[in-house]
Protein backbone atom coordinates (compact mmCIF):
# COMPACT_ATOMS: atom_id res chain seq x y z
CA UNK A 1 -2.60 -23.05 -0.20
CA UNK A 2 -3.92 -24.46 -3.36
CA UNK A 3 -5.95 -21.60 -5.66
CA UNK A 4 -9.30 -22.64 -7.66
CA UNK A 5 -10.20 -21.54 -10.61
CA UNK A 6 -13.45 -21.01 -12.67
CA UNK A 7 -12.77 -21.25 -16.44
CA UNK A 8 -14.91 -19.72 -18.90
CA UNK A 9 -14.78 -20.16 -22.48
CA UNK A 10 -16.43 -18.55 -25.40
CA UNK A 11 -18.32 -15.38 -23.23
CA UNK A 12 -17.81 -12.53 -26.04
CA UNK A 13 -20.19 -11.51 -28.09
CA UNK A 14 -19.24 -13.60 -31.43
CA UNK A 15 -20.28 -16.02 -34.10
CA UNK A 16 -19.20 -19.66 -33.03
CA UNK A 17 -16.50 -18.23 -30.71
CA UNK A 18 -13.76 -16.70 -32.76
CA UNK A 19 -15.17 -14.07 -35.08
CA UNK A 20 -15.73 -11.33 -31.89
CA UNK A 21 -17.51 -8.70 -33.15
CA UNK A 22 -17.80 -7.33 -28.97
CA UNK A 23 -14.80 -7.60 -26.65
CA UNK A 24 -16.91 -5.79 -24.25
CA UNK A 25 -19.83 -7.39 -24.13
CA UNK A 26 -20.56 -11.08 -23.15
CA UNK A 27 -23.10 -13.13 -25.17
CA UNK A 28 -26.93 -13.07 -23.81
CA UNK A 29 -26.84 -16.63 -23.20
CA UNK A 30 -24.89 -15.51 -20.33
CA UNK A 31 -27.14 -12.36 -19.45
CA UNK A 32 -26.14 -8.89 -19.49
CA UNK A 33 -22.70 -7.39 -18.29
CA UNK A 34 -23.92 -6.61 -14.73
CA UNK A 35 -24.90 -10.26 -14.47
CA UNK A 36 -20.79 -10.77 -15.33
CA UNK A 37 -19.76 -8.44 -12.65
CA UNK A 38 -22.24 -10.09 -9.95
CA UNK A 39 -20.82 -13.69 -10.83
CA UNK A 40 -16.82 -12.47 -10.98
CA UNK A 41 -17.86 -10.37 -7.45
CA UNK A 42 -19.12 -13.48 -6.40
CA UNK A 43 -16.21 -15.80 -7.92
CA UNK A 44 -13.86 -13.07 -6.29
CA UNK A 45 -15.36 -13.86 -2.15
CA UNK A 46 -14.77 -17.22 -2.72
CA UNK A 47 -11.25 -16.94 -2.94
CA UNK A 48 -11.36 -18.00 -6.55
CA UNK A 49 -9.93 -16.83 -9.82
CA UNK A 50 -11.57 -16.46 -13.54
CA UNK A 51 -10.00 -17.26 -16.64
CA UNK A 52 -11.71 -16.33 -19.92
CA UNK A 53 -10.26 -17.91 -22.73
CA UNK A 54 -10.47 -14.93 -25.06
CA UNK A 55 -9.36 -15.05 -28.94
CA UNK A 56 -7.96 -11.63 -29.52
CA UNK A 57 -5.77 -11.97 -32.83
CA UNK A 58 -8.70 -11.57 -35.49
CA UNK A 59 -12.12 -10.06 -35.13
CA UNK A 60 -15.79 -10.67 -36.74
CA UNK A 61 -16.32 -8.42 -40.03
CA UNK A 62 -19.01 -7.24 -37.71
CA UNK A 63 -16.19 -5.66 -34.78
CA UNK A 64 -16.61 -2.27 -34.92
CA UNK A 65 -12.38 -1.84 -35.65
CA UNK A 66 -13.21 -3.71 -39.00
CA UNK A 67 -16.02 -2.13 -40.31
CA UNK A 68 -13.89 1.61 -39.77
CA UNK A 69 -10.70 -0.13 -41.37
CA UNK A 70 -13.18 -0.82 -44.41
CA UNK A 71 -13.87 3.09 -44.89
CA UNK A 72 -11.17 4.02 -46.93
CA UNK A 73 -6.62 3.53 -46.67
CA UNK A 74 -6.12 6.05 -44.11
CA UNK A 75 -8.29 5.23 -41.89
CA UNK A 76 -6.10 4.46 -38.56
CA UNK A 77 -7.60 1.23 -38.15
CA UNK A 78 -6.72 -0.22 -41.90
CA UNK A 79 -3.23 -1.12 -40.13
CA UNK A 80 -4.82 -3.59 -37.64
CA UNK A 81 -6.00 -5.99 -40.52
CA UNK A 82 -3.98 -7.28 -43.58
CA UNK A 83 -5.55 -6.48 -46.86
CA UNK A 84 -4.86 -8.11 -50.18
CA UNK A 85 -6.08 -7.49 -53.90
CA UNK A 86 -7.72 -10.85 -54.97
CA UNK A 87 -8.71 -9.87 -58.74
């Protein structure tokens, strides 16, 4: 039995698809997330599959882990980004 597959690329909410500033929201081009769960339900009882192609090893200066990393060193989320002196 041969599987089909939908593939959808660039959904996040980002600028120019890899600066995501929303892993949890898809852009409103698309519509709003219960649009996404009616077209996956819908993907789903046609015996197909989805794959999002999904950049998840940086993040807009906008993504709500970089903005916290930016309020001081020990904030928990400093660690998730590599910081550098440049004067």
């Amino acid at each position: 039995m041969e599987e089909q597959r939908a593939w959808w690329k660039e959904c996040v909410v980002d600028d120019n698809g890899y600066d995501i500033s929303d892993y949890k929201a898809v852009m409103d081009v698309f519509g709003a997330m219960e649009d996404f769960d009616r077209l996956l339900a819908e993907i789903h009882q046609k015996g197909m599959k989805l794959v999002m192609d999904l950049v998840v090893n940086h993040t807009s200066d906008e993504h709500a882990w970089f903005v916290e990393s930016r309020r001081s060193p020990d904030n928990p989320y400093r660690d998730h980004y590599i910081w550098k002196d440049t004067t």
